[in-house]
Structures are given as structure tokens and as C-alpha cells.
PDB file of N, CA and C in Angstrom:
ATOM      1  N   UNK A   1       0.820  -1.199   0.000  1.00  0.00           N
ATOM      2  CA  UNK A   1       0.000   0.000   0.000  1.00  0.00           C
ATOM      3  C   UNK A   1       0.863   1.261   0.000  1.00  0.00           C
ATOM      4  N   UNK A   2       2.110   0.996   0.824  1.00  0.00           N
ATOM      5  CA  UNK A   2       3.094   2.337   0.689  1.00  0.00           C
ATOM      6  C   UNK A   2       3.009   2.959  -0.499  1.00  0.00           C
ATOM      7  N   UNK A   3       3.906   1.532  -1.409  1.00  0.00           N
ATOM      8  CA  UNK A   3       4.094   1.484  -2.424  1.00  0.00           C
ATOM      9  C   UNK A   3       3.289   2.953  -3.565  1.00  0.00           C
ATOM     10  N   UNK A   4       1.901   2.332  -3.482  1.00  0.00           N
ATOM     11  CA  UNK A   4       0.756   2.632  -4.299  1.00  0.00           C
ATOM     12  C   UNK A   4       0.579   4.301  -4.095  1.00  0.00           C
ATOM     13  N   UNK A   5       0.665   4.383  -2.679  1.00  0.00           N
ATOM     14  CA  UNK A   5       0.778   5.820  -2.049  1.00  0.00           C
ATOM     15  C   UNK A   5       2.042   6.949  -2.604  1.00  0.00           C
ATOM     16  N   UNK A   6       3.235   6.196  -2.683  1.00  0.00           N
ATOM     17  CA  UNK A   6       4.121   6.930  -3.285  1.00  0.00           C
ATOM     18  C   UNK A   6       4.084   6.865  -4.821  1.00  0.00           C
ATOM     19  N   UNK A   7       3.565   6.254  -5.428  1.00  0.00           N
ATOM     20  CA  UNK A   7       3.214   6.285  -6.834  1.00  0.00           C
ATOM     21  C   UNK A   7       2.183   7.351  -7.382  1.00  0.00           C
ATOM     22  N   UNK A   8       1.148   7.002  -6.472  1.00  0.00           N
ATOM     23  CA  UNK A   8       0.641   8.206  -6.765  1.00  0.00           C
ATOM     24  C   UNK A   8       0.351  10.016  -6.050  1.00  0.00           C
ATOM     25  N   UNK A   9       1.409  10.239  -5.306  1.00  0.00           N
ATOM     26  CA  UNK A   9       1.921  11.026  -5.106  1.00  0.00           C
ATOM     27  C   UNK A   9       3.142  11.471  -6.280  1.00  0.00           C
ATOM     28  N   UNK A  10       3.766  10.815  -6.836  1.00  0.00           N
ATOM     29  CA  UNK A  10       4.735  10.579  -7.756  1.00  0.00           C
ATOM     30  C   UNK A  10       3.597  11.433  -8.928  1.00  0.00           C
ATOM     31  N   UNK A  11       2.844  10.611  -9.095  1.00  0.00           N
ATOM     32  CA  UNK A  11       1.927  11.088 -10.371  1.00  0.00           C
ATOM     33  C   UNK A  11       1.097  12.528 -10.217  1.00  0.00           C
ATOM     34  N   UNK A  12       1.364  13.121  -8.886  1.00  0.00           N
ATOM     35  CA  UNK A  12       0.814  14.426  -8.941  1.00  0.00           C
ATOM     36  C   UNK A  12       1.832  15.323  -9.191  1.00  0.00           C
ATOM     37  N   UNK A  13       2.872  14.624  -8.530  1.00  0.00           N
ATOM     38  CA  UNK A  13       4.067  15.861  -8.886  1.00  0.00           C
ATOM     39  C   UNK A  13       4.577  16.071 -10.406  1.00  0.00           C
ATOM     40  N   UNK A  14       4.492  14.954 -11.070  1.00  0.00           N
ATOM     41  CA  UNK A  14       4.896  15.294 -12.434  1.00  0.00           C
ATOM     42  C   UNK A  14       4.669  16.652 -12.987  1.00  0.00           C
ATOM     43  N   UNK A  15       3.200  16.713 -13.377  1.00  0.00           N
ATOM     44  CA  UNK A  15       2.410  17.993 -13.600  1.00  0.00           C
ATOM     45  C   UNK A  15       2.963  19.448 -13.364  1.00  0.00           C
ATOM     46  N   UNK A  16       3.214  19.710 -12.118  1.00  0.00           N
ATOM     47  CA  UNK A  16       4.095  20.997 -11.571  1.00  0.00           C
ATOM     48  C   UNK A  16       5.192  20.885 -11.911  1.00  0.00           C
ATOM     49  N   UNK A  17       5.691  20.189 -11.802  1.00  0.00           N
ATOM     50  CA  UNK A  17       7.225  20.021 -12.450  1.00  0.00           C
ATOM     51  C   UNK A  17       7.267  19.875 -13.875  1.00  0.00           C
ATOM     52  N   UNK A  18       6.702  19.120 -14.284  1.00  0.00           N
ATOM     53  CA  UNK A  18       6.980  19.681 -15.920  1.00  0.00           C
ATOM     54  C   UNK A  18       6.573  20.661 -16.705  1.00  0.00           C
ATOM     55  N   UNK A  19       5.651  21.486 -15.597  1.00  0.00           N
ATOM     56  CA  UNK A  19       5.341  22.711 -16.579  1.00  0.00           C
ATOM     57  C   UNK A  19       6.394  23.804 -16.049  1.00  0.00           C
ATOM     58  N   UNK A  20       7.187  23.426 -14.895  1.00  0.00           N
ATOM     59  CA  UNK A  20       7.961  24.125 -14.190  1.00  0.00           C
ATOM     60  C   UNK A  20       9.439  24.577 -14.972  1.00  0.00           C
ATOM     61  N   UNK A  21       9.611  23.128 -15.409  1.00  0.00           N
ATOM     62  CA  UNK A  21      10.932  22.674 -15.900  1.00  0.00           C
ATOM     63  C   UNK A  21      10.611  22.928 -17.614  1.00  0.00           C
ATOM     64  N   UNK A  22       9.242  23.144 -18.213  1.00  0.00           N
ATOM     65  CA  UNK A  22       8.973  23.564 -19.668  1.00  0.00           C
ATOM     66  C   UNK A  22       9.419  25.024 -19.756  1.00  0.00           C
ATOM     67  N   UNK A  23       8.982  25.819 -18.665  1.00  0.00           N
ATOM     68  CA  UNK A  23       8.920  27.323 -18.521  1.00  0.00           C
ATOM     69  C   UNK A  23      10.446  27.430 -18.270  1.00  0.00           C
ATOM     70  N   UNK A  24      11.255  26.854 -17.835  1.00  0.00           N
ATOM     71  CA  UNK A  24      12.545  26.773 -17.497  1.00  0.00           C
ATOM     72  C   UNK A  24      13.274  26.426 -18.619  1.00  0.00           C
ATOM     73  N   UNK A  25      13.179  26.104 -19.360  1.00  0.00           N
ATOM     74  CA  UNK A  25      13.474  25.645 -21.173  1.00  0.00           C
ATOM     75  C   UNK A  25      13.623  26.752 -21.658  1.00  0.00           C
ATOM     76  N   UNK A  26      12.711  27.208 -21.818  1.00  0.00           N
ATOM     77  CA  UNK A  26      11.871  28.286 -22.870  1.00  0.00           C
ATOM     78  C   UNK A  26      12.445  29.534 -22.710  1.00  0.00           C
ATOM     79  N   UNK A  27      12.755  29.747 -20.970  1.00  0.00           N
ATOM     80  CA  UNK A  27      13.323  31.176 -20.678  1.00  0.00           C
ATOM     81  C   UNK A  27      14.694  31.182 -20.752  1.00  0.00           C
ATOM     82  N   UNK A  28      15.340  30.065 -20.490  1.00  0.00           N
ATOM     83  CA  UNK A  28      17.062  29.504 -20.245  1.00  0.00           C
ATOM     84  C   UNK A  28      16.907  29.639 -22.175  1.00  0.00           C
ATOM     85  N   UNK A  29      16.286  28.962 -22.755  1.00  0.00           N
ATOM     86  CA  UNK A  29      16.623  28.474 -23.809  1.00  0.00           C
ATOM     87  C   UNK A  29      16.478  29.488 -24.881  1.00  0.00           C
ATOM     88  N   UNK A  30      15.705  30.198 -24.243  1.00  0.00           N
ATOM     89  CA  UNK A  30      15.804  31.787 -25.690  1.00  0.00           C
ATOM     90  C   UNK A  30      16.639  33.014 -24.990  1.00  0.00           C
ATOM     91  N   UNK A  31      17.140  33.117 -23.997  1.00  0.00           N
ATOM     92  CA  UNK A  31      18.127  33.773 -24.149  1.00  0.00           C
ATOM     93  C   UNK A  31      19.306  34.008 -24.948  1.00  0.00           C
ATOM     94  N   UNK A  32      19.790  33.195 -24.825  1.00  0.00           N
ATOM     95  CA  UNK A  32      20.888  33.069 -25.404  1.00  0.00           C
ATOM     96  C   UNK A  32      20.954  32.838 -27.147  1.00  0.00           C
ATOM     97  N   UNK A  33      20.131  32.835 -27.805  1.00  0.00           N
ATOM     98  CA  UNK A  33      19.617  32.988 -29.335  1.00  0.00           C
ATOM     99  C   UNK A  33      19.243  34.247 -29.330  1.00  0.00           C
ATOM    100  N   UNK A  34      18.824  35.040 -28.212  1.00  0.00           N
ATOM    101  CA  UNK A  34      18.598  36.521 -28.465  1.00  0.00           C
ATOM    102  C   UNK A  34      19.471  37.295 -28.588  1.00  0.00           C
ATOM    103  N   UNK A  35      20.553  36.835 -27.532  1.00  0.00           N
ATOM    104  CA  UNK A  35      21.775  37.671 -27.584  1.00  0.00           C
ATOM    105  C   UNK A  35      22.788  37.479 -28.801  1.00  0.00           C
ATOM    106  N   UNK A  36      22.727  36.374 -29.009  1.00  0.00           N
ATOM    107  CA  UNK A  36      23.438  35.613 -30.277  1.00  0.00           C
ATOM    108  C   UNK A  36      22.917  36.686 -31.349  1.00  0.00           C
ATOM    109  N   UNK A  37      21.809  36.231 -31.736  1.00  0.00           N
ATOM    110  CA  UNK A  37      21.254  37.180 -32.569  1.00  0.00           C
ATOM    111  C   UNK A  37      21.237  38.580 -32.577  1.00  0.00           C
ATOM    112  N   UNK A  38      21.329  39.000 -31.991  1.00  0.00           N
ATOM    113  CA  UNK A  38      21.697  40.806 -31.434  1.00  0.00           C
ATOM    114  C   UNK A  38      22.993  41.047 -32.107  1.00  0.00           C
ATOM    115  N   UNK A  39      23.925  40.380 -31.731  1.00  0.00           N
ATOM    116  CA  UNK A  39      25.247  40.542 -31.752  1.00  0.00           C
ATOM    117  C   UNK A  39      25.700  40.214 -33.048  1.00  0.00           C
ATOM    118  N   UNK A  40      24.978  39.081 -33.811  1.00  0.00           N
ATOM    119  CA  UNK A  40      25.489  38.528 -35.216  1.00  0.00           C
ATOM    120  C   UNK A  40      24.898  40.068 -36.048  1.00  0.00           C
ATOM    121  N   UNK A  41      23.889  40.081 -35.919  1.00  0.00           N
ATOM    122  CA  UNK A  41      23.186  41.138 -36.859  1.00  0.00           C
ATOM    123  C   UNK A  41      23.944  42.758 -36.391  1.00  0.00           C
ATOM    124  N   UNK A  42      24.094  42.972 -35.164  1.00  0.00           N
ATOM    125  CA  UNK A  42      24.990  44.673 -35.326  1.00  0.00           C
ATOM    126  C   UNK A  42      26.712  44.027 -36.067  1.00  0.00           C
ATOM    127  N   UNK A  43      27.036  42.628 -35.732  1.00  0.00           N
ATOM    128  CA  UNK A  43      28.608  42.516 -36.382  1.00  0.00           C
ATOM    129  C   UNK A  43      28.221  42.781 -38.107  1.00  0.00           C
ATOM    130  N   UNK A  44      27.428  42.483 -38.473  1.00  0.00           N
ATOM    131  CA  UNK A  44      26.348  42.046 -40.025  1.00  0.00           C
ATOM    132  C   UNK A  44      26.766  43.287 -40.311  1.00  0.00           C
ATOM    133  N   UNK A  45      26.095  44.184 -39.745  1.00  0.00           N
ATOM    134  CA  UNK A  45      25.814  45.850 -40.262  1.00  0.00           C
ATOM    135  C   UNK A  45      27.322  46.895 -39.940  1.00  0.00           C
ATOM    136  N   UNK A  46      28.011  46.276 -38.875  1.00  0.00           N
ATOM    137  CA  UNK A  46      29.008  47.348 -38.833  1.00  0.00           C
ATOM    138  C   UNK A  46      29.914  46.983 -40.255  1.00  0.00           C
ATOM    139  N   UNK A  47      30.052  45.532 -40.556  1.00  0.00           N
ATOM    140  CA  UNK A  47      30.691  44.785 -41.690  1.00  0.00           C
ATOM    141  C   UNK A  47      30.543  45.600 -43.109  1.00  0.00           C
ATOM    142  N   UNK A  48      29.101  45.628 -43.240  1.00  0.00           N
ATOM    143  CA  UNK A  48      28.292  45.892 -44.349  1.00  0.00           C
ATOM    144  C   UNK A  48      28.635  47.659 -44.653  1.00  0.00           C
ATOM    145  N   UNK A  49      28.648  48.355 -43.561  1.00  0.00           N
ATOM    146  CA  UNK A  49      29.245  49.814 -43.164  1.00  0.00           C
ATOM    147  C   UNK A  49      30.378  49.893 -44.219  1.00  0.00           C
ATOM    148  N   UNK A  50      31.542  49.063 -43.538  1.00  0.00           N
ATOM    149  CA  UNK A  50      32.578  48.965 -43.819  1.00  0.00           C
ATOM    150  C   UNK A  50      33.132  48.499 -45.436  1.00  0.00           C
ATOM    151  N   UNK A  51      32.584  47.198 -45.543  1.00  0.00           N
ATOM    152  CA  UNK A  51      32.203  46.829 -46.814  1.00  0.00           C
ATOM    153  C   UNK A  51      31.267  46.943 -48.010  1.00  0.00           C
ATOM    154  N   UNK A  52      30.663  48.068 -48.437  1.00  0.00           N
ATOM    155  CA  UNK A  52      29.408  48.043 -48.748  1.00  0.00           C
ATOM    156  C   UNK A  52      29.143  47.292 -49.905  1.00  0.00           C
ATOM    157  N   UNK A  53      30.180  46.674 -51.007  1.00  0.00           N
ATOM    158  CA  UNK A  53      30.180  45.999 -51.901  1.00  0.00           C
ATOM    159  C   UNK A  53      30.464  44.701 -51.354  1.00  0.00           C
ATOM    160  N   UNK A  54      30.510  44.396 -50.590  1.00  0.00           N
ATOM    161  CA  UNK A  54      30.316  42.930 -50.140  1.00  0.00           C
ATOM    162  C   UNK A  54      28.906  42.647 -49.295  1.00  0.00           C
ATOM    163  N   UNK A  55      27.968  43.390 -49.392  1.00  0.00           N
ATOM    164  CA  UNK A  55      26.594  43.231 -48.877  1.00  0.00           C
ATOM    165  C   UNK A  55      26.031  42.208 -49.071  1.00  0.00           C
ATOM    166  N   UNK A  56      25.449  41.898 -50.324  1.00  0.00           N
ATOM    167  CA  UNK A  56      25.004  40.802 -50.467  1.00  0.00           C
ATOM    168  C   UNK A  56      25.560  39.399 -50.351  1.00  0.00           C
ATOM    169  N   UNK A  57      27.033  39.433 -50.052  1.00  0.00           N
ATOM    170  CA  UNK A  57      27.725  38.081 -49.773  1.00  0.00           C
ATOM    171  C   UNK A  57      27.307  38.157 -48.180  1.00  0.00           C
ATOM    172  N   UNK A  58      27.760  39.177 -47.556  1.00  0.00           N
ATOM    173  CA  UNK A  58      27.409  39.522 -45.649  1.00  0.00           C
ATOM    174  C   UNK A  58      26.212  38.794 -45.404  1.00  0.00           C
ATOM    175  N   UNK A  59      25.146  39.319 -46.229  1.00  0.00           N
ATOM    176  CA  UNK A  59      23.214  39.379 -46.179  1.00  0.00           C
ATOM    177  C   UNK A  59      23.143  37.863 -45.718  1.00  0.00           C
ATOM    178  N   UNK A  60      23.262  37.134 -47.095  1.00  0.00           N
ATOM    179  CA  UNK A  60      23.522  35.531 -47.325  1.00  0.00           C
ATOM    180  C   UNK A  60      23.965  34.949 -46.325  1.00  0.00           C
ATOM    181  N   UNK A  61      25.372  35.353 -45.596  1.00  0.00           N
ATOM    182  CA  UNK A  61      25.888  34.578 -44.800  1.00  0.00           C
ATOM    183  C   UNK A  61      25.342  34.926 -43.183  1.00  0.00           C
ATOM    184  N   UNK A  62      24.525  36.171 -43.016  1.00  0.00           N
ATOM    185  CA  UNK A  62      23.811  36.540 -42.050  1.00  0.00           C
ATOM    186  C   UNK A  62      23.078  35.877 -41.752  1.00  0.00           C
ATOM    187  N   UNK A  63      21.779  35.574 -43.263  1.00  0.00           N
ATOM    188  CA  UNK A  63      20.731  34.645 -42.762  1.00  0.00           C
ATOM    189  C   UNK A  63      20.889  32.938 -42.502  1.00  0.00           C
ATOM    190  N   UNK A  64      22.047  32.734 -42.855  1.00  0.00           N
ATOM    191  CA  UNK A  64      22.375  31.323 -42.655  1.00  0.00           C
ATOM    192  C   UNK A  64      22.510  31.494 -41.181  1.00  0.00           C
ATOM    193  N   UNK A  65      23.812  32.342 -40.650  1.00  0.00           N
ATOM    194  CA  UNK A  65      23.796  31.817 -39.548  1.00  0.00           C
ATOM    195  C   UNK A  65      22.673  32.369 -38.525  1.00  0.00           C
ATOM    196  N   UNK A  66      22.029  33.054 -39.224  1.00  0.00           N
ATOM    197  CA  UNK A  66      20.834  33.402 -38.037  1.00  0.00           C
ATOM    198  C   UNK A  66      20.112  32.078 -38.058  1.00  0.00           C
ATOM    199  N   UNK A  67      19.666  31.406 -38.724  1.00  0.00           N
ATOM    200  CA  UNK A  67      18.998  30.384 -38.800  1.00  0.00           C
ATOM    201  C   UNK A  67      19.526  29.557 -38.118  1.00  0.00           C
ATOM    202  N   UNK A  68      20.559  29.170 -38.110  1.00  0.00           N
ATOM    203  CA  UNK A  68      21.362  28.218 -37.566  1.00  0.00           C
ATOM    204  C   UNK A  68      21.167  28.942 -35.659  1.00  0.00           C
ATOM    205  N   UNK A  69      21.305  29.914 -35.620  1.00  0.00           N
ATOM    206  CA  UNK A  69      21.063  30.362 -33.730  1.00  0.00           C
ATOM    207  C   UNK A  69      19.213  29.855 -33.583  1.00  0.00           C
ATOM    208  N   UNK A  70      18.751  30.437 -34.477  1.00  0.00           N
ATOM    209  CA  UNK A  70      17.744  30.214 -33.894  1.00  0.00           C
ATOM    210  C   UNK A  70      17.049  28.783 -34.045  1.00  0.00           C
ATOM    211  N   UNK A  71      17.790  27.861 -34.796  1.00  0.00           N
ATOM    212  CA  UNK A  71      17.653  26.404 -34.045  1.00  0.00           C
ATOM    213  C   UNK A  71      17.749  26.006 -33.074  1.00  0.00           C
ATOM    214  N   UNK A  72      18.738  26.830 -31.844  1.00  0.00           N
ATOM    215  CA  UNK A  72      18.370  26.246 -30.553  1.00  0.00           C
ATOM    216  C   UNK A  72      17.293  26.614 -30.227  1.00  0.00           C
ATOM    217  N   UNK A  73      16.842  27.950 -30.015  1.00  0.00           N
ATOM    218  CA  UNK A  73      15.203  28.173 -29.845  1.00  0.00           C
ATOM    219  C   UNK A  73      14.203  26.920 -29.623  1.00  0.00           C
ATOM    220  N   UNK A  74      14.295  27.153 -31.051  1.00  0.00           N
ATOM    221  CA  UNK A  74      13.472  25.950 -31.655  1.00  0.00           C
ATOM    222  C   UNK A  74      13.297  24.239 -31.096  1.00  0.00           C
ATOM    223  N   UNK A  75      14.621  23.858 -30.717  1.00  0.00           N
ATOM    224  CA  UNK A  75      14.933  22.793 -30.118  1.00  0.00           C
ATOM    225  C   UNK A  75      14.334  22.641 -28.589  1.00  0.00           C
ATOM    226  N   UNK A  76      14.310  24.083 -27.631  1.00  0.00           N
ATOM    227  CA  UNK A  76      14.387  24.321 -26.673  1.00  0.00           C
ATOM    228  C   UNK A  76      12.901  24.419 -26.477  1.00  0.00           C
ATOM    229  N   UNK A  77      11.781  25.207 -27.170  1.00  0.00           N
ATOM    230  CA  UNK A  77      10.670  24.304 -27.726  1.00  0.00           C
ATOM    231  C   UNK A  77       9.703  23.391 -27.688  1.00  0.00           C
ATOM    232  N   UNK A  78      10.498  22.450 -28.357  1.00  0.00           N
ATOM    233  CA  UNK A  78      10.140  21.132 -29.129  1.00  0.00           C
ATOM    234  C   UNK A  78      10.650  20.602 -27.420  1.00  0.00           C
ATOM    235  N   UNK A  79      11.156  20.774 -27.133  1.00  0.00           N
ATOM    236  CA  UNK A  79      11.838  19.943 -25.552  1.00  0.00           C
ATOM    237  C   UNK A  79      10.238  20.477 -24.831  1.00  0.00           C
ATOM    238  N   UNK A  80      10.102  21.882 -24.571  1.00  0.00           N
ATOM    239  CA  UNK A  80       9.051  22.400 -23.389  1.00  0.00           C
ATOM    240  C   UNK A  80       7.641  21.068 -24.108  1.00  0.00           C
ATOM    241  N   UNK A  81       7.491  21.671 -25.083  1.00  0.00           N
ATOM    242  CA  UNK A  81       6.384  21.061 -25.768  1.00  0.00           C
ATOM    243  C   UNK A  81       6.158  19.278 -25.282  1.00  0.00           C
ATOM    244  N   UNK A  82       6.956  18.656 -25.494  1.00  0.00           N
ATOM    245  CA  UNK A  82       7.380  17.445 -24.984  1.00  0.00           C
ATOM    246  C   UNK A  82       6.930  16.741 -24.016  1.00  0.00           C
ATOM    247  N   UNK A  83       7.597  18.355 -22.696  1.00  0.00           N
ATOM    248  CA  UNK A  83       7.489  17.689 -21.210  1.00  0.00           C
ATOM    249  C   UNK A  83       5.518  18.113 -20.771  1.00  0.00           C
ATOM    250  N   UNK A  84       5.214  19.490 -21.686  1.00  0.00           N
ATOM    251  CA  UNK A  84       3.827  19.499 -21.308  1.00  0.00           C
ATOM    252  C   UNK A  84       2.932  18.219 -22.093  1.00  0.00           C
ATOM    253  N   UNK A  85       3.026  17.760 -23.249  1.00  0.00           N
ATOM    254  CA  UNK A  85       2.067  16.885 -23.783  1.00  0.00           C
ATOM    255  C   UNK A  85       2.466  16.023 -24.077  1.00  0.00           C
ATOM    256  N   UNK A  86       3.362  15.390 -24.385  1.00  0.00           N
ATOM    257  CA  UNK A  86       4.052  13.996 -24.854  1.00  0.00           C
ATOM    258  C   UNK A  86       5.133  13.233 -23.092  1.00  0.00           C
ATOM    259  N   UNK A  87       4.871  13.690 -21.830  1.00  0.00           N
ATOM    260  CA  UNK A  87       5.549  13.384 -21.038  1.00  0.00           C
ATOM    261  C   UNK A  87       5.801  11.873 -20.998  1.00  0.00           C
ATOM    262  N   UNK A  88       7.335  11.279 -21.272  1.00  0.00           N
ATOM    263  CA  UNK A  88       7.633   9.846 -21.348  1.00  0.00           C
ATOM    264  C   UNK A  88       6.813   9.467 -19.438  1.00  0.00           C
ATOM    265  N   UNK A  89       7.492  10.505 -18.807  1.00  0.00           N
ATOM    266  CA  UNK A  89       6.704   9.988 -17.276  1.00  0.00           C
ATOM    267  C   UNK A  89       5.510   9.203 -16.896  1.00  0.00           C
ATOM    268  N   UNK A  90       4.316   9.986 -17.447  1.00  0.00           N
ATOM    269  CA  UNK A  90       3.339   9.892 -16.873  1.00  0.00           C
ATOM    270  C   UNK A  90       3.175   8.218 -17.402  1.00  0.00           C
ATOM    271  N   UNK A  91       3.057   7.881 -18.431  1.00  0.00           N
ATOM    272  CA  UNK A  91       3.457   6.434 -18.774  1.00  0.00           C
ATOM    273  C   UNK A  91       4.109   5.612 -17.432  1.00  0.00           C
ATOM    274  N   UNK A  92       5.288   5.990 -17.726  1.00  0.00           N
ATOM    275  CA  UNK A  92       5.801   4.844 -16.558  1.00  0.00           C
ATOM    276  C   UNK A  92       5.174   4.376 -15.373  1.00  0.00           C
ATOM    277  N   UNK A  93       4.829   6.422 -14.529  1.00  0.00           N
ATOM    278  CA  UNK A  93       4.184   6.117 -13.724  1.00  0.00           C
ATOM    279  C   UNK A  93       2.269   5.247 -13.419  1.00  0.00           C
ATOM    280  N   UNK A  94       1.884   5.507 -14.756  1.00  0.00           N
ATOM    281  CA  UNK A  94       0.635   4.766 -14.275  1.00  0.00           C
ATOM    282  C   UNK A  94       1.171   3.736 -14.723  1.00  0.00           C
ATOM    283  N   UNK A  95       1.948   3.334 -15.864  1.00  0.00           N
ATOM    284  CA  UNK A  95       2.127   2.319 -15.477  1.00  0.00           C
ATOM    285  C   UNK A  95       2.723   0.784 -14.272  1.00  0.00           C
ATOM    286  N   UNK A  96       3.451   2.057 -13.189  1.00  0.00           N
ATOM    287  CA  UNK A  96       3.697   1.058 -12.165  1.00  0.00           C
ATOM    288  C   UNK A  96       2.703   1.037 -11.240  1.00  0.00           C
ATOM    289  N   UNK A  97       1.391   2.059 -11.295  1.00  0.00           N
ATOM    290  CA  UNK A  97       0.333   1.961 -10.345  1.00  0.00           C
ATOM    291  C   UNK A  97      -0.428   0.769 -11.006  1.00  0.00           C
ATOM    292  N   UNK A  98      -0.378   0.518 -11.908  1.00  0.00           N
ATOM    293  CA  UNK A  98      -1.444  -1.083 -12.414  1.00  0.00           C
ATOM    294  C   UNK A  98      -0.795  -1.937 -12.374  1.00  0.00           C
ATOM    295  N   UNK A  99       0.686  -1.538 -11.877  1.00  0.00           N
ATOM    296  CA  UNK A  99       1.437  -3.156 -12.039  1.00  0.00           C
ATOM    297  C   UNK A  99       1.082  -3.076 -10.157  1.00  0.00           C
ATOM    298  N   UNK A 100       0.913  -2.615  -9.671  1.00  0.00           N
ATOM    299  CA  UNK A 100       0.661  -2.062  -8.364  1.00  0.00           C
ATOM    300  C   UNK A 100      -0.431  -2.956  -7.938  1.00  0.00           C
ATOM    301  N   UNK A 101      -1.647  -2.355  -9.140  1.00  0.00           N
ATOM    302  CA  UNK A 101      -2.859  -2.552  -8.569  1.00  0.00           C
ATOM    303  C   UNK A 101      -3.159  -1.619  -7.820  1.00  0.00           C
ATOM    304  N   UNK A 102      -2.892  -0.693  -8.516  1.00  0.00           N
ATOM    305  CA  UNK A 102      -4.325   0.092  -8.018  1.00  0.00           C
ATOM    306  C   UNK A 102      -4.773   1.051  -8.737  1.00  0.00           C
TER     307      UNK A 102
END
């Protein structure tokens, strides 16, 4: 009966915690693509200043690597997204409450 008791105590906490630890993704995880991005795009333009006939080679190689920062975003995401609706947890855990029985 312990058992069953800590299982499903187990299964309430998931919930808070993974929306805890989603929101914790999301804010950890777009920082740092913001700043990235800040910084690629004023290096972009002081370049472009400097170079003005090399613009459109700069432009090109701007939006690549912007794309490329803002894949972590994206990743970071697809992770929050995960822990709110696809949680591998909640599985396990009901599943050890029926191996439980109860």
C-alpha cells in the first residue's frame, strides 16, 4: 500500500514540475539565441558599413547563420512542448500503479 501511495503522489508531482521545468526551457533556452542574434546582426551591419560591396555576400551569410542560432530556440521548444504533452513519465508512472494494482 506504501508502495501505491508513493506512486501516486509521484503522479501528482509530475504535472508541476513539468510545466515548471517547460517554462525553465523556454526562458534559459531563448536567451541566449537573443543575444546571439543581437550581436550577429549589429557585427552584419558594422561589416556591411565597412564593406558596402560585399553586402550581399554579408546578407547571405547573415541569414544562414541566423537560422542556424535560432535552431536552438526551436529545439528548446520542441523539448518544453514534450514535457507538457508527450511526457515519457506519466506512462511509466501509471504504469507502475497497475502493475501495483491500483
Amino acid at each position: 500500500m506504501a508502495q501505491n501511495e508513493s506512486l501516486s503522489f509521484l503522479l501528482g508531482i509530475i504535472g508541476p514540475v513539468s510545466i515548471l521545468t517547460a517554462g525553465l526551457t523556454m526562458a534559459i533556452g531563448s536567451i541566449a539565441p537573443a543575444l546571439g542574434e543581437g550581436k550577429t546582426v549589429a557585427q552584419a551591419l558594422s561589416s556591411i558599413a565597412q564593406q558596402p560591396d560585399e553586402a550581399n555576400t554579408i546578407t547571405r551569410t547573415l541569414f544562414v547563420g541566423l537560422a542556424f542560432i535560432e535552431s536552438i530556440a526551436i529545439y528548446c521548444f520542441v523539448i518544453a512542448l514534450i514535457l507538457l504533452f508527450a511526457n515519457p513519465f506519466w506512462n511509466y508512472v501509471i504504469g507502475a500503479i497497475a502493475k501495483a494494482g491500483g
